[in-house]
ModelCIF file with pLDDT and N, C-alpha, C, O atoms, coordinates in Angstrom:
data_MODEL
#
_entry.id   MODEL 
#
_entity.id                         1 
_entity.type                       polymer 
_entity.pdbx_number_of_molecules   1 
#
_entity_poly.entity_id                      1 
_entity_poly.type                           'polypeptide(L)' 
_entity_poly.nstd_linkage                   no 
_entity_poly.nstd_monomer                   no 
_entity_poly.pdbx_seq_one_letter_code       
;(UNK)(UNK)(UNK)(UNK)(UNK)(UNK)(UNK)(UNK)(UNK)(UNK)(UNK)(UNK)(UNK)(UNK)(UNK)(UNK)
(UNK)(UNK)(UNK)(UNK)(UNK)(UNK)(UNK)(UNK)(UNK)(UNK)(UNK)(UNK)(UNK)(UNK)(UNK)(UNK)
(UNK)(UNK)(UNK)(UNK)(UNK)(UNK)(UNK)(UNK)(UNK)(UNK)(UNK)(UNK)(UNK)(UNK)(UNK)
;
_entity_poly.pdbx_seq_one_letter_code_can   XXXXXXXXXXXXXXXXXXXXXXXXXXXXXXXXXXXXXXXXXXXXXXX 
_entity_poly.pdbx_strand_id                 A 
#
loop_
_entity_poly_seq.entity_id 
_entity_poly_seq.num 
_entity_poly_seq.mon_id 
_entity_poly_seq.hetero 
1 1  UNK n 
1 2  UNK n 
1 3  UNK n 
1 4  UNK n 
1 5  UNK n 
1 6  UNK n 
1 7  UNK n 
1 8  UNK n 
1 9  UNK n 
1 10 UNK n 
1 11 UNK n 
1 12 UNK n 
1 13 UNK n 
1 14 UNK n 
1 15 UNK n 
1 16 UNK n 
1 17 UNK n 
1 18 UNK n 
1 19 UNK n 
1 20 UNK n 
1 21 UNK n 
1 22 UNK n 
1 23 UNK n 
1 24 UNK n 
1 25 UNK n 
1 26 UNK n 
1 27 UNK n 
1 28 UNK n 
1 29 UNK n 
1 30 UNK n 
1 31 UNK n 
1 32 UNK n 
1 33 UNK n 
1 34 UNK n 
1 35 UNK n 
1 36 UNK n 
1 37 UNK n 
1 38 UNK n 
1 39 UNK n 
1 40 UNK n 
1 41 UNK n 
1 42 UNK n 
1 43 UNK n 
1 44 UNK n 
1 45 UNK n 
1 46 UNK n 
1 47 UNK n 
#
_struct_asym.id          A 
_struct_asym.entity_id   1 
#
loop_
_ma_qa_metric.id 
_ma_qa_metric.mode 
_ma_qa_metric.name 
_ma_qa_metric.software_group_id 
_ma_qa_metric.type 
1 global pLDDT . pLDDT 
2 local  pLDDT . pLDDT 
#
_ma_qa_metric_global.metric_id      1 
_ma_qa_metric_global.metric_value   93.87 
_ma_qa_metric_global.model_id       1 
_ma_qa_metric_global.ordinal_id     1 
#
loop_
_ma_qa_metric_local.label_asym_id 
_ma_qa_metric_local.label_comp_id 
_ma_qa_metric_local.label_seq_id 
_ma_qa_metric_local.metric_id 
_ma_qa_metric_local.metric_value 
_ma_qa_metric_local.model_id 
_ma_qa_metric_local.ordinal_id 
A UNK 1  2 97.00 1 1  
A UNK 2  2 97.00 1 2  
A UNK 3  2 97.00 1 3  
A UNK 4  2 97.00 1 4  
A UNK 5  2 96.00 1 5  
A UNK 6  2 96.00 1 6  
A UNK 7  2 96.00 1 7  
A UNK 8  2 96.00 1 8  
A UNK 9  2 95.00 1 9  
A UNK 10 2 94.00 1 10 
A UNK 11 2 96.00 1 11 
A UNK 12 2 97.00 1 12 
A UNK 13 2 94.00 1 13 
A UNK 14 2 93.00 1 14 
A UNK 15 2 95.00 1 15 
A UNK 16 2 96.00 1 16 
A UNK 17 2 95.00 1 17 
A UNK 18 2 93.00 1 18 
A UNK 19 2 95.00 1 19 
A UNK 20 2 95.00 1 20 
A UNK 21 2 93.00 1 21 
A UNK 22 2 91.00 1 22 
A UNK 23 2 94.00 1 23 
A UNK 24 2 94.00 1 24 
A UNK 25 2 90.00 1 25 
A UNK 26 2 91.00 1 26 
A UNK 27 2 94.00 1 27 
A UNK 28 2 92.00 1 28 
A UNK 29 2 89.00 1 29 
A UNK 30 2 92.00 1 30 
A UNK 31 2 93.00 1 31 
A UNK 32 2 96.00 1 32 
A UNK 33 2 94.00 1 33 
A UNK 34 2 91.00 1 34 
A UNK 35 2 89.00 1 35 
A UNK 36 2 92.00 1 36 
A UNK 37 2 94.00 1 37 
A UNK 38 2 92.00 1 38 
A UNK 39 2 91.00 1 39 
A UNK 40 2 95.00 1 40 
A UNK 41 2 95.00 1 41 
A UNK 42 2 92.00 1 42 
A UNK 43 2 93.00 1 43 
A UNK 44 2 96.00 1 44 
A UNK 45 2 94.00 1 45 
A UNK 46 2 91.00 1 46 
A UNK 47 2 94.00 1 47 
#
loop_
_atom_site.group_PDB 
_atom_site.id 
_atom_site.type_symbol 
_atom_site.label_atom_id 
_atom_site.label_alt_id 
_atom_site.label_comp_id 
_atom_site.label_asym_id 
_atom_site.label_entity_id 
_atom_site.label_seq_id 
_atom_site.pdbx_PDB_ins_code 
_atom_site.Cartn_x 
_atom_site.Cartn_y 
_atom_site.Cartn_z 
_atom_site.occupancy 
_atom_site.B_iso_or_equiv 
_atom_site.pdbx_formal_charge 
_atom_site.auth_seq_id 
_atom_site.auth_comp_id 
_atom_site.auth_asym_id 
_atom_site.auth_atom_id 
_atom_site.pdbx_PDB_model_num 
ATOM 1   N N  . UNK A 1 1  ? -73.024 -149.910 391.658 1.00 97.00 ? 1  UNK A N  1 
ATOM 2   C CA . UNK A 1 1  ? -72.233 -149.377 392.792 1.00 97.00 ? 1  UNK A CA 1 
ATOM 3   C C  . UNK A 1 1  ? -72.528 -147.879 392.984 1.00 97.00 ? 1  UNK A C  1 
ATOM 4   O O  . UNK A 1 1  ? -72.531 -147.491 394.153 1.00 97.00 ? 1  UNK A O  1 
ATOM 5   N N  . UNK A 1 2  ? -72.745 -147.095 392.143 1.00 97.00 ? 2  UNK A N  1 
ATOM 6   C CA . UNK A 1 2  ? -72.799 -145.545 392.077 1.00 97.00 ? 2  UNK A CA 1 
ATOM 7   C C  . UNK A 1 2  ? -74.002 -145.643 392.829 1.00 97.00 ? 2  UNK A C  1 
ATOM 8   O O  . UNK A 1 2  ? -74.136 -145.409 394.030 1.00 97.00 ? 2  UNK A O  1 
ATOM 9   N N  . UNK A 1 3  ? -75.134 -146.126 391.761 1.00 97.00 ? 3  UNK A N  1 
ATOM 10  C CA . UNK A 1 3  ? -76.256 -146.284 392.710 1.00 97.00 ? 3  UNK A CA 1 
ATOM 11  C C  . UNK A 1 3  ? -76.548 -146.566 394.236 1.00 97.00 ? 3  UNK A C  1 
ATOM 12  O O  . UNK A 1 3  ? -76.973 -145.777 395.080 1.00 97.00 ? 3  UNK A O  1 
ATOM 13  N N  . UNK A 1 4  ? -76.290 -147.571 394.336 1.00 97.00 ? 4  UNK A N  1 
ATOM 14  C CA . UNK A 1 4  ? -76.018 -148.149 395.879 1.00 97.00 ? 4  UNK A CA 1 
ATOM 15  C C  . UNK A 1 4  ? -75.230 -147.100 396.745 1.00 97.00 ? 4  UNK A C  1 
ATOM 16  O O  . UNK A 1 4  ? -75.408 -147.198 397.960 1.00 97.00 ? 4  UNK A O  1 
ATOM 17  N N  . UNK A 1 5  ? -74.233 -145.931 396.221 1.00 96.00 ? 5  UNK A N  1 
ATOM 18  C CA . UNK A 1 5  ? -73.552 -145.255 396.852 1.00 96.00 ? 5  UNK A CA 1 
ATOM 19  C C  . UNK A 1 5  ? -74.552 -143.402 396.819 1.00 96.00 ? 5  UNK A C  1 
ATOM 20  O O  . UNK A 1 5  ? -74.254 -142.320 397.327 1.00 96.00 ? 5  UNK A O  1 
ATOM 21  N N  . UNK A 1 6  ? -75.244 -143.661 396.326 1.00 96.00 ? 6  UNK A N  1 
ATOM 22  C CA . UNK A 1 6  ? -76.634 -142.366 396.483 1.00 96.00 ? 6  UNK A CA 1 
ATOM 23  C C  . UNK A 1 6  ? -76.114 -141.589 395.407 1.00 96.00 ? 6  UNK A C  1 
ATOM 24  O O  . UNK A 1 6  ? -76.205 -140.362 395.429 1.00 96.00 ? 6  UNK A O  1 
ATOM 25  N N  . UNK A 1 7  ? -75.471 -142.325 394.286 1.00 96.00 ? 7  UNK A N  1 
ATOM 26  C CA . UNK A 1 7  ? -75.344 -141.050 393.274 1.00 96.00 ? 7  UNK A CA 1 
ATOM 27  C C  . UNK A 1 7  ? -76.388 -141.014 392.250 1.00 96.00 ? 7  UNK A C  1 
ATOM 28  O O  . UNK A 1 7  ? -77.013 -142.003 391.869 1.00 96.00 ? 7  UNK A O  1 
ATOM 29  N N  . UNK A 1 8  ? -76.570 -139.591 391.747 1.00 96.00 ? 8  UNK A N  1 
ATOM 30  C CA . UNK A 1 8  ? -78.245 -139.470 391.093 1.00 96.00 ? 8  UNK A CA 1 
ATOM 31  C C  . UNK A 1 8  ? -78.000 -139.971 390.010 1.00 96.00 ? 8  UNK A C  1 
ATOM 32  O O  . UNK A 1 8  ? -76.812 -140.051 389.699 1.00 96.00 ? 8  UNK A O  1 
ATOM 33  N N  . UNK A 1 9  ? -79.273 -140.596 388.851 1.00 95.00 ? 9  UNK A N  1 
ATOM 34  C CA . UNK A 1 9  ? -79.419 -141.197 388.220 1.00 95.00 ? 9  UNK A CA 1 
ATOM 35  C C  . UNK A 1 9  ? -78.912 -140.072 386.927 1.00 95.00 ? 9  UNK A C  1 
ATOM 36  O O  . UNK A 1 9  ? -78.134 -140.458 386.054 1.00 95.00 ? 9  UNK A O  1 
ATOM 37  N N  . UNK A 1 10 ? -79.442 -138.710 386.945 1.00 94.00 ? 10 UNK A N  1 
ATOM 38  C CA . UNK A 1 10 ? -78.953 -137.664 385.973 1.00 94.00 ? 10 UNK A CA 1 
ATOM 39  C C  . UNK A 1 10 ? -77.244 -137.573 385.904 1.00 94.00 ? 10 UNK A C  1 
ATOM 40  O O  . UNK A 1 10 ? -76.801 -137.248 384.802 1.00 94.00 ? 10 UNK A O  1 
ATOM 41  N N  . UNK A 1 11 ? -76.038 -137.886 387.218 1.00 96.00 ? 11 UNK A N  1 
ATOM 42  C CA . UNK A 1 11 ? -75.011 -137.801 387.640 1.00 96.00 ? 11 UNK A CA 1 
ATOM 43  C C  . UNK A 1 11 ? -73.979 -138.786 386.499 1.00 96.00 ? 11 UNK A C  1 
ATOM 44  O O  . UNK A 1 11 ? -73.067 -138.602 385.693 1.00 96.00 ? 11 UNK A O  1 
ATOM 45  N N  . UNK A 1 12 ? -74.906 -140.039 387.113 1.00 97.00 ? 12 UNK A N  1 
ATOM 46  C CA . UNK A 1 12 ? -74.301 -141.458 386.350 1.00 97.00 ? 12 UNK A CA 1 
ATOM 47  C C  . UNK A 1 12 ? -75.067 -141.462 384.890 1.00 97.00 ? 12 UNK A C  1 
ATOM 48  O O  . UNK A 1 12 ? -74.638 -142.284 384.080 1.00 97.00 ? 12 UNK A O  1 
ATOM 49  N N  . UNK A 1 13 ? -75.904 -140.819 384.578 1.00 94.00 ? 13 UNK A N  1 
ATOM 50  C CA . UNK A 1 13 ? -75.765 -140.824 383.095 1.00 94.00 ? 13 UNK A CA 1 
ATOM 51  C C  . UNK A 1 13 ? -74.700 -139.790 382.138 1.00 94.00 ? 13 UNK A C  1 
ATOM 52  O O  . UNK A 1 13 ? -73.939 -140.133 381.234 1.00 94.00 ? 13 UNK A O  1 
ATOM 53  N N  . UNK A 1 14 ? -74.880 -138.819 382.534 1.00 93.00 ? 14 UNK A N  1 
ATOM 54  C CA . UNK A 1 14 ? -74.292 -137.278 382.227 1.00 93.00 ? 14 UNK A CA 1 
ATOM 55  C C  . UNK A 1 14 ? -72.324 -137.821 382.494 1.00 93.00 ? 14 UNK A C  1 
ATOM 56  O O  . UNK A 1 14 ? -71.301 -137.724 381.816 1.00 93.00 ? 14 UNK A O  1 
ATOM 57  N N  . UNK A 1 15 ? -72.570 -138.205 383.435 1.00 95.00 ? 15 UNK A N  1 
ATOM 58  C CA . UNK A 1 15 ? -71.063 -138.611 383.717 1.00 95.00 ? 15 UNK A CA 1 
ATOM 59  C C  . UNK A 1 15 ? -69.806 -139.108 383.508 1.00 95.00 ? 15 UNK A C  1 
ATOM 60  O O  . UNK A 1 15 ? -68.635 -138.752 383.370 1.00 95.00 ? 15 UNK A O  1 
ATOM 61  N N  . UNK A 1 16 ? -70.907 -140.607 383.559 1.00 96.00 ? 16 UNK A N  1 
ATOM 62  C CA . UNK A 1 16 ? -70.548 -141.513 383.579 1.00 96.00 ? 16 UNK A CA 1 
ATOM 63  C C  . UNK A 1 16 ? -70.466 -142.267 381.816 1.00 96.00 ? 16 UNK A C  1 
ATOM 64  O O  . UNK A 1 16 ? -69.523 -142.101 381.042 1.00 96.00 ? 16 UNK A O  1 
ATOM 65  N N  . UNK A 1 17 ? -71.610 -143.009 381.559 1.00 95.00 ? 17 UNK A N  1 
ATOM 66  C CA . UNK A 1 17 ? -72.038 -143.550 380.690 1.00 95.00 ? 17 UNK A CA 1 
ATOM 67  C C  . UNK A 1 17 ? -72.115 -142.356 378.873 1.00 95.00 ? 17 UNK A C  1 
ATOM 68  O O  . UNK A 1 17 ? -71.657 -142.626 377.763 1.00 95.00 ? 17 UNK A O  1 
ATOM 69  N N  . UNK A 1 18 ? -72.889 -141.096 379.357 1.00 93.00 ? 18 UNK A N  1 
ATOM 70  C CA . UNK A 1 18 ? -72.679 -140.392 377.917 1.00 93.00 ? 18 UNK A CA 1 
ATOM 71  C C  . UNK A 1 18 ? -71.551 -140.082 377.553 1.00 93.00 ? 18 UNK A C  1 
ATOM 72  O O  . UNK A 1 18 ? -71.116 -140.336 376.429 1.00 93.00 ? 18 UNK A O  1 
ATOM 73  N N  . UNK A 1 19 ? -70.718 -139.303 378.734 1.00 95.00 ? 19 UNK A N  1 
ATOM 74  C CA . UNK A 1 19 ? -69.496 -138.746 378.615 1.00 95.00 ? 19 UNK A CA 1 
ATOM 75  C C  . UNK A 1 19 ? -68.915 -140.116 377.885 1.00 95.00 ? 19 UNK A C  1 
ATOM 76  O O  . UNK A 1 19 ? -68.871 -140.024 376.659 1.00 95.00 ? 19 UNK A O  1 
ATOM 77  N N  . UNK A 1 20 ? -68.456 -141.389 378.455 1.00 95.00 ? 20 UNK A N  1 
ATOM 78  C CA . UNK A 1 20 ? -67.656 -142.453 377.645 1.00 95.00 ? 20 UNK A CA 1 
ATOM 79  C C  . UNK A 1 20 ? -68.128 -142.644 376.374 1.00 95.00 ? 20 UNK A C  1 
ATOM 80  O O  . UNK A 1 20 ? -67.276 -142.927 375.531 1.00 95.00 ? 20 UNK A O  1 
ATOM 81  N N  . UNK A 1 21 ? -69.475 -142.546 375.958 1.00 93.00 ? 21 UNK A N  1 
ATOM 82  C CA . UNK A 1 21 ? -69.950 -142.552 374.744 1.00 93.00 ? 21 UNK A CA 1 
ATOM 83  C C  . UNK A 1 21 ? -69.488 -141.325 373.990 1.00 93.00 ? 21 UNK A C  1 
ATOM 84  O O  . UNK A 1 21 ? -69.085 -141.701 372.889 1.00 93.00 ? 21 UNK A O  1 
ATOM 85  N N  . UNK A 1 22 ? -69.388 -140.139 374.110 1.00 91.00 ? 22 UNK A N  1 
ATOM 86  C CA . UNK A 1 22 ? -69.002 -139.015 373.483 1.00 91.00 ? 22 UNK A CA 1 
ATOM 87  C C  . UNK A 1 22 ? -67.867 -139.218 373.362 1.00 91.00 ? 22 UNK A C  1 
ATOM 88  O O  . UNK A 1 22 ? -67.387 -139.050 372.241 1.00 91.00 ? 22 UNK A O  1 
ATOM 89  N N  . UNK A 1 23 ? -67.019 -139.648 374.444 1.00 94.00 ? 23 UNK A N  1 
ATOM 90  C CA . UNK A 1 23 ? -65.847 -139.558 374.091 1.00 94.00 ? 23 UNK A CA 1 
ATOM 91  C C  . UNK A 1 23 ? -65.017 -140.432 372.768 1.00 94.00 ? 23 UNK A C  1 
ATOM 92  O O  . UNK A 1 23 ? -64.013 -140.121 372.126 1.00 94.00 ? 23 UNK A O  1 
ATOM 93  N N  . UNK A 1 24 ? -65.934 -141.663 372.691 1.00 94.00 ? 24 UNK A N  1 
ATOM 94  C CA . UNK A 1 24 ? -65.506 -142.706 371.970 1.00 94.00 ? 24 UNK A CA 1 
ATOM 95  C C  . UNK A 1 24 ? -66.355 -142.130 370.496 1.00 94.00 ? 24 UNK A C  1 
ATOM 96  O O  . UNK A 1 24 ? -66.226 -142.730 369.429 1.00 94.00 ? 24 UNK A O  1 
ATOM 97  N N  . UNK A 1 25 ? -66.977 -141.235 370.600 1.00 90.00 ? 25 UNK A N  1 
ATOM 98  C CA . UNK A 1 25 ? -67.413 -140.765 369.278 1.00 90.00 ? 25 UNK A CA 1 
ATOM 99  C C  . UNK A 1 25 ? -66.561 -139.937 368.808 1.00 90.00 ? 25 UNK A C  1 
ATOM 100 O O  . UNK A 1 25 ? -66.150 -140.028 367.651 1.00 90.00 ? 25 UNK A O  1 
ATOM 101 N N  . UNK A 1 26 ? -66.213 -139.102 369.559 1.00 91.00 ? 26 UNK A N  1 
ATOM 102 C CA . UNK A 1 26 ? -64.781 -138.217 368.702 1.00 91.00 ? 26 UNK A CA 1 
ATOM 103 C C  . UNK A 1 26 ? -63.609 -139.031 368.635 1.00 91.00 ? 26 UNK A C  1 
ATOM 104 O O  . UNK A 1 26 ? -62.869 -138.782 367.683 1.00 91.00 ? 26 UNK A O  1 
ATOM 105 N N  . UNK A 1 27 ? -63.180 -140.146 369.585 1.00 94.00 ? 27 UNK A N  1 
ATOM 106 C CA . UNK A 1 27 ? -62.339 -140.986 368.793 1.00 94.00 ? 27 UNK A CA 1 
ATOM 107 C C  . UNK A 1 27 ? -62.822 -141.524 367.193 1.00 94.00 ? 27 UNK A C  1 
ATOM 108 O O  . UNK A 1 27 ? -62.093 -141.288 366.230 1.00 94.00 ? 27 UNK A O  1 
ATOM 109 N N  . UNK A 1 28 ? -64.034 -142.214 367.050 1.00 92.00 ? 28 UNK A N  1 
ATOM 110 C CA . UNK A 1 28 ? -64.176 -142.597 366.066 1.00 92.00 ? 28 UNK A CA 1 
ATOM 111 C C  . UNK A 1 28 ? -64.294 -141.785 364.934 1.00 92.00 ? 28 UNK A C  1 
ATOM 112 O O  . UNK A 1 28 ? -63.958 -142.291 363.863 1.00 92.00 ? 28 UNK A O  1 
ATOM 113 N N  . UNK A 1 29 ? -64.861 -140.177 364.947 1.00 89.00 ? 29 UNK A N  1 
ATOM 114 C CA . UNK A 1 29 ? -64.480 -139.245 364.138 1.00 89.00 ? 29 UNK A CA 1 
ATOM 115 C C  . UNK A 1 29 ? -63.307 -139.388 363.756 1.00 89.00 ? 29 UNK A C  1 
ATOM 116 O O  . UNK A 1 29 ? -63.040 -139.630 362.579 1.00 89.00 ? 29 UNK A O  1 
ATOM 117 N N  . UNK A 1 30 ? -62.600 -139.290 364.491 1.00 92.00 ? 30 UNK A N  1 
ATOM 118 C CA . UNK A 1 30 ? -60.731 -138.748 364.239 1.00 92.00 ? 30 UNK A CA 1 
ATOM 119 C C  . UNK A 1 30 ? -60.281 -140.311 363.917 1.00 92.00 ? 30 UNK A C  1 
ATOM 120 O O  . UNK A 1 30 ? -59.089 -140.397 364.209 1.00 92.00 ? 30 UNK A O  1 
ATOM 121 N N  . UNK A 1 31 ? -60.701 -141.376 363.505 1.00 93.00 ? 31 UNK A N  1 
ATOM 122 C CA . UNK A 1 31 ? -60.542 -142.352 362.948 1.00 93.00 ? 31 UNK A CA 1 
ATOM 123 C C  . UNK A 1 31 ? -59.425 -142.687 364.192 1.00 93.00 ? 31 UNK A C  1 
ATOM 124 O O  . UNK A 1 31 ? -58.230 -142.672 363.898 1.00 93.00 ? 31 UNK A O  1 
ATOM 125 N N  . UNK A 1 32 ? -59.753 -142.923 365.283 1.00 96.00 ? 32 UNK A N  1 
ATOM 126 C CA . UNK A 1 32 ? -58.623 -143.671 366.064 1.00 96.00 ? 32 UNK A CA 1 
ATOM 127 C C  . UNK A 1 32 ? -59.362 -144.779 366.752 1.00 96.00 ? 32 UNK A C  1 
ATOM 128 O O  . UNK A 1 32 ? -58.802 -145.340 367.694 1.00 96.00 ? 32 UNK A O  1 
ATOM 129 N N  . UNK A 1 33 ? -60.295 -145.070 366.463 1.00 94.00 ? 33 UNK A N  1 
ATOM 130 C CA . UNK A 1 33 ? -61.124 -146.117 367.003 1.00 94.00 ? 33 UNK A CA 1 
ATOM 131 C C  . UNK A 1 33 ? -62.221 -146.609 365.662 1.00 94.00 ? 33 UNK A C  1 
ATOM 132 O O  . UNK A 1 33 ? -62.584 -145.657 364.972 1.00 94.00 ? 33 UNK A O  1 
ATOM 133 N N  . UNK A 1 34 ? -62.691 -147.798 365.302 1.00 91.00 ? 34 UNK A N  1 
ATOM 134 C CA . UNK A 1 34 ? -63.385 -148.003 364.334 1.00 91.00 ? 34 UNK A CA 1 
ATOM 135 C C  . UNK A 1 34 ? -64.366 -149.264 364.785 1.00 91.00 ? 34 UNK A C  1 
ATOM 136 O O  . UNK A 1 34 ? -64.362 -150.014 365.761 1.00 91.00 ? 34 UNK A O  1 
ATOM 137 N N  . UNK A 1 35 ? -65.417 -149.111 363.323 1.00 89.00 ? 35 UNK A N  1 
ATOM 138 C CA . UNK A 1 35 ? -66.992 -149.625 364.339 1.00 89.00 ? 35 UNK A CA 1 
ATOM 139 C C  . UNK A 1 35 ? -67.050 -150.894 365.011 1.00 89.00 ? 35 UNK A C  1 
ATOM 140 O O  . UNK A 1 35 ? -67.946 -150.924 365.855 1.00 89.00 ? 35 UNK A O  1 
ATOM 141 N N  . UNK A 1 36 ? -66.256 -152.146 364.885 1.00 92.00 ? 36 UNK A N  1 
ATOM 142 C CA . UNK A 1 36 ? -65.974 -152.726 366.343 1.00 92.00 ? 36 UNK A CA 1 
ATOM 143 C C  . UNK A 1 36 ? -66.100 -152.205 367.927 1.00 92.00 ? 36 UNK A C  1 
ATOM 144 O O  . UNK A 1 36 ? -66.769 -152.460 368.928 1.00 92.00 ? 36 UNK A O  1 
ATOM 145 N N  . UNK A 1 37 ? -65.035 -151.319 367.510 1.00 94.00 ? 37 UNK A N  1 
ATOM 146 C CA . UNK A 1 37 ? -65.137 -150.763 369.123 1.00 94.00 ? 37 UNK A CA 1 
ATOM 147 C C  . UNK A 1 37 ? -66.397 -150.372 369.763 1.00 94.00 ? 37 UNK A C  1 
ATOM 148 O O  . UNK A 1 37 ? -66.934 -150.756 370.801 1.00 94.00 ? 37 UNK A O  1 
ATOM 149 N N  . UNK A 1 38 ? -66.931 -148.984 368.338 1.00 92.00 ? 38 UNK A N  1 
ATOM 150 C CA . UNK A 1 38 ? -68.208 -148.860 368.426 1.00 92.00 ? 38 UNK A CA 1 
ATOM 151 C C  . UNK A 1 38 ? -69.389 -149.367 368.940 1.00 92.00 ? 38 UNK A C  1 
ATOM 152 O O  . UNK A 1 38 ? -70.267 -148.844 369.625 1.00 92.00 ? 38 UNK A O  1 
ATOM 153 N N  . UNK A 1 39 ? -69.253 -150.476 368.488 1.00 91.00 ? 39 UNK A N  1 
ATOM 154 C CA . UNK A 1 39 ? -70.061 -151.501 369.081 1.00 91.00 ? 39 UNK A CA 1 
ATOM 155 C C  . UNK A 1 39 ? -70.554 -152.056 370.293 1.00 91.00 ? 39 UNK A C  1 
ATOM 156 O O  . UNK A 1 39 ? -71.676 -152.109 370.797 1.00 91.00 ? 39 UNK A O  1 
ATOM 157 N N  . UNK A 1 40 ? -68.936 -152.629 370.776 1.00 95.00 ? 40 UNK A N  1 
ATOM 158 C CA . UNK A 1 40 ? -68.754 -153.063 371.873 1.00 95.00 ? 40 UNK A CA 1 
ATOM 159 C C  . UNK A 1 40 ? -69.111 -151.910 373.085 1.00 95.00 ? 40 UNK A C  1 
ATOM 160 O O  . UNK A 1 40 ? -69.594 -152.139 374.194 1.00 95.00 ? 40 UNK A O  1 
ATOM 161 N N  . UNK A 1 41 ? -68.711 -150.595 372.500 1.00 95.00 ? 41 UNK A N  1 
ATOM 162 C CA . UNK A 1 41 ? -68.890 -149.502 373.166 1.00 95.00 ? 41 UNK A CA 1 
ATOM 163 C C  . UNK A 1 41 ? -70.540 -149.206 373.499 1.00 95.00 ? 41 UNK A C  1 
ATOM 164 O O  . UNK A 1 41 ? -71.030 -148.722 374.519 1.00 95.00 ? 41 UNK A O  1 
ATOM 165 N N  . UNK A 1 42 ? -71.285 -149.735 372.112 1.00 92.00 ? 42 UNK A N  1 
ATOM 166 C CA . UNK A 1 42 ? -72.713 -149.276 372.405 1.00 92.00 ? 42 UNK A CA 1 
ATOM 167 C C  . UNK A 1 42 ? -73.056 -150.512 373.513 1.00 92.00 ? 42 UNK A C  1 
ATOM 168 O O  . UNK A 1 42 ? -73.515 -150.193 374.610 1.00 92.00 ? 42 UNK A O  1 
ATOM 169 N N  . UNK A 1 43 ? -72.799 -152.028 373.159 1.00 93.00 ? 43 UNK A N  1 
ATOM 170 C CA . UNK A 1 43 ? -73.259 -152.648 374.127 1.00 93.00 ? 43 UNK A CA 1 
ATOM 171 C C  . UNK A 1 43 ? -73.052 -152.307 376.029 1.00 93.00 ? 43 UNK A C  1 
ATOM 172 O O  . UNK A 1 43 ? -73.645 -152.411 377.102 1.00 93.00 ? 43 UNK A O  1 
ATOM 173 N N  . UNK A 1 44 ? -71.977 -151.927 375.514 1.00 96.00 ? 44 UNK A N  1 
ATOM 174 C CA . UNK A 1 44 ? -71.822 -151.522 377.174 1.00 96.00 ? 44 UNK A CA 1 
ATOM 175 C C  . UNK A 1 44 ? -72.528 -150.023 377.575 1.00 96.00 ? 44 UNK A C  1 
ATOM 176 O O  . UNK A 1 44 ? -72.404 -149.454 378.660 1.00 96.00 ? 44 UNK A O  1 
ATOM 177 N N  . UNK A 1 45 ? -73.108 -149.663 376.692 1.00 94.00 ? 45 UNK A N  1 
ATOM 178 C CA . UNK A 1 45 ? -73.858 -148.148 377.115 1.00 94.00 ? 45 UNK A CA 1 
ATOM 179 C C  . UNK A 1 45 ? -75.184 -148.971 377.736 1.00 94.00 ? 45 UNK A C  1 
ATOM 180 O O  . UNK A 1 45 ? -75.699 -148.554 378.774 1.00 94.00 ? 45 UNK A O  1 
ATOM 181 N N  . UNK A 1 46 ? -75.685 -150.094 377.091 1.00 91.00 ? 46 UNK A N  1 
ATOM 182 C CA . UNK A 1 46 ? -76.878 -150.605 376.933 1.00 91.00 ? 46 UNK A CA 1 
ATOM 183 C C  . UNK A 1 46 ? -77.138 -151.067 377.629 1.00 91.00 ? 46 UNK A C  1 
ATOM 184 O O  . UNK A 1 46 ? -78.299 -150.990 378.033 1.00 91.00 ? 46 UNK A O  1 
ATOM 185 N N  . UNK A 1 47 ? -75.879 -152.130 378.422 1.00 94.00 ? 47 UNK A N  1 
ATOM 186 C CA . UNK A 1 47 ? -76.138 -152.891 379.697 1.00 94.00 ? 47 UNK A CA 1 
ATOM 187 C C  . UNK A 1 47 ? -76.411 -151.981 380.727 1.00 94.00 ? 47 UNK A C  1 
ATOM 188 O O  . UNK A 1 47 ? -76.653 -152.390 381.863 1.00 94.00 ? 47 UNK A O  1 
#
């Protein structure tokens, strides 16, 4: 959808996709999320 809507590919990575990954890494630092989530979290970076 981002795509299709002309947003840049640097936008929706930086944004979108790392930012949720970073974010779920300092959860998992601070032990409020554990490597399940992780996981599920990487698969959806991947798709």
């Amino acid at each position: 959808e981002a795509i299709d809507s002309g947003v840049s590919a640097q936008e929706i990575l930086d944004g979108g996709l790392l930012k949720g990954m970073g974010e779920i890494g300092v959860q998992f630092k601070n032990n409020e999320v554990y490597v399940p989530e992780v996981l599920i979290a990487a698969r959806a970076l991947n798709k």
